[in-house]
Protein backbone atom coordinates (compact mmCIF):
# COMPACT_ATOMS: atom_id res chain seq x y z
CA UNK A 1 47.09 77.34 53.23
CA UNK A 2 48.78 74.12 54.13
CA UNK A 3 50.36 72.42 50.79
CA UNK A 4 50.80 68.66 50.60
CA UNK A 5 52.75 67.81 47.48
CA UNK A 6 54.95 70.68 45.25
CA UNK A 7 56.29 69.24 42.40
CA UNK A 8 59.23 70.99 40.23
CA UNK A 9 60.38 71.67 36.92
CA UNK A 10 63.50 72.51 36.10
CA UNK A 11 63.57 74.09 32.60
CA UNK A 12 61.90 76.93 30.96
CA UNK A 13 60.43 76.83 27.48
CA UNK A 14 58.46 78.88 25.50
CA UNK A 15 55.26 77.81 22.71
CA UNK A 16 56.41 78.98 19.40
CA UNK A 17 54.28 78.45 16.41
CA UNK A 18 55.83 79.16 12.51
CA UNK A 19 53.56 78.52 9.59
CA UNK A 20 51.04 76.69 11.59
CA UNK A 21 53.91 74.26 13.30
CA UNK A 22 54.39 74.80 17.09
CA UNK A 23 56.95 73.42 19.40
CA UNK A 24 58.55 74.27 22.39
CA UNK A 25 61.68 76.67 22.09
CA UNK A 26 64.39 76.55 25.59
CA UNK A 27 64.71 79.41 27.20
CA UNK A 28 68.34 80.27 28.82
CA UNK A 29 66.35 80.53 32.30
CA UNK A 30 65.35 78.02 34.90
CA UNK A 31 63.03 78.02 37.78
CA UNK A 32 65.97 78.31 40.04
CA UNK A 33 64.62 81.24 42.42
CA UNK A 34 61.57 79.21 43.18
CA UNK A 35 63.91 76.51 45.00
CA UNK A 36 65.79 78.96 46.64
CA UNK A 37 62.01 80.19 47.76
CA UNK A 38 61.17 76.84 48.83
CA UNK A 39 64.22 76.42 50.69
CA UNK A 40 63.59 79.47 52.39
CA UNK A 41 60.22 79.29 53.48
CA UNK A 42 60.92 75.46 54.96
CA UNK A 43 63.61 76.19 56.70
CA UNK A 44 63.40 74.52 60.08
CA UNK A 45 60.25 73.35 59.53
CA UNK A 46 58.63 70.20 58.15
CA UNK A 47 58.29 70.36 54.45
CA UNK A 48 55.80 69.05 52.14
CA UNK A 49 56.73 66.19 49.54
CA UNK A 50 58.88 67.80 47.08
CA UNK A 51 58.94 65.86 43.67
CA UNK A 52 61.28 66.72 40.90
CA UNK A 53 59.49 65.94 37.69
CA UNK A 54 61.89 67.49 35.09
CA UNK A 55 63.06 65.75 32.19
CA UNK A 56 66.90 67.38 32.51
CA UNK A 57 68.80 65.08 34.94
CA UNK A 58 71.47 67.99 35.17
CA UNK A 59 68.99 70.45 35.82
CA UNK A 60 66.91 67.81 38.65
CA UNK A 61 70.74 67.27 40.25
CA UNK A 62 71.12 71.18 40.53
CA UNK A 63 67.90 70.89 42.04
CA UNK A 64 68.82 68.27 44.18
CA UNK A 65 71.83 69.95 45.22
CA UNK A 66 69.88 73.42 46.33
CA UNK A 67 67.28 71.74 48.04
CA UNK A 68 69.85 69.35 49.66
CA UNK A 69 71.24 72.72 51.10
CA UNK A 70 68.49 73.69 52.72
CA UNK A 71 68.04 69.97 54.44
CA UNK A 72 64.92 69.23 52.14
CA UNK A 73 64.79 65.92 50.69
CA UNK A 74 62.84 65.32 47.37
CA UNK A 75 62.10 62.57 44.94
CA UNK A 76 63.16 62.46 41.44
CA UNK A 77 60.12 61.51 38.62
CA UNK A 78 61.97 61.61 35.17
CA UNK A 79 59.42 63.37 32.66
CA UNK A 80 58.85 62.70 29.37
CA UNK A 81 61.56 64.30 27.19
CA UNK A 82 60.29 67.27 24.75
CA UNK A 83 61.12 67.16 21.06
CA UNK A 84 63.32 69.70 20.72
């Protein structure tokens, strides 16, 4: 399966509801491993766009920086920040 576009996230968060009320609640993880993955399975060849739509700019710069490693270049989108 050929992929075009893969676009990123950088932090976890689980849906928690309490009396009816939901929001989203961080989690201590990120999606770290999947860039490693990424970097991995492009290696040496040519990747597909690789957009970086989190709303952390720490966590899109760690990104960055691991992708970077790998000699993948991606784009940063800002997203929307959540109410935390």
């Amino acid at each position: 399966m050929d992929v075009d576009v893969i676009s990123l996230d950088h932090d976890i968060s689980h849906h928690v509801s309490v009396d009816g009320n939901a929001r989203p609640f961080a989690c201590i993880e990120n999606f770290s491993a999947v860039y490693y993955f990424i970097g991995e399975k492009y290696k040496g060849l040519s990747p597909p766009n690789i957009i970086l739509h989190t709303s952390n700019p720490v966590g899109a710069q760690r990104m960055r920086h691991i992708l970077d490693s790998y000699g993948l270049k991606s784009e940063y989108q800002p997203g929307k920040p959540v109410n935390r």
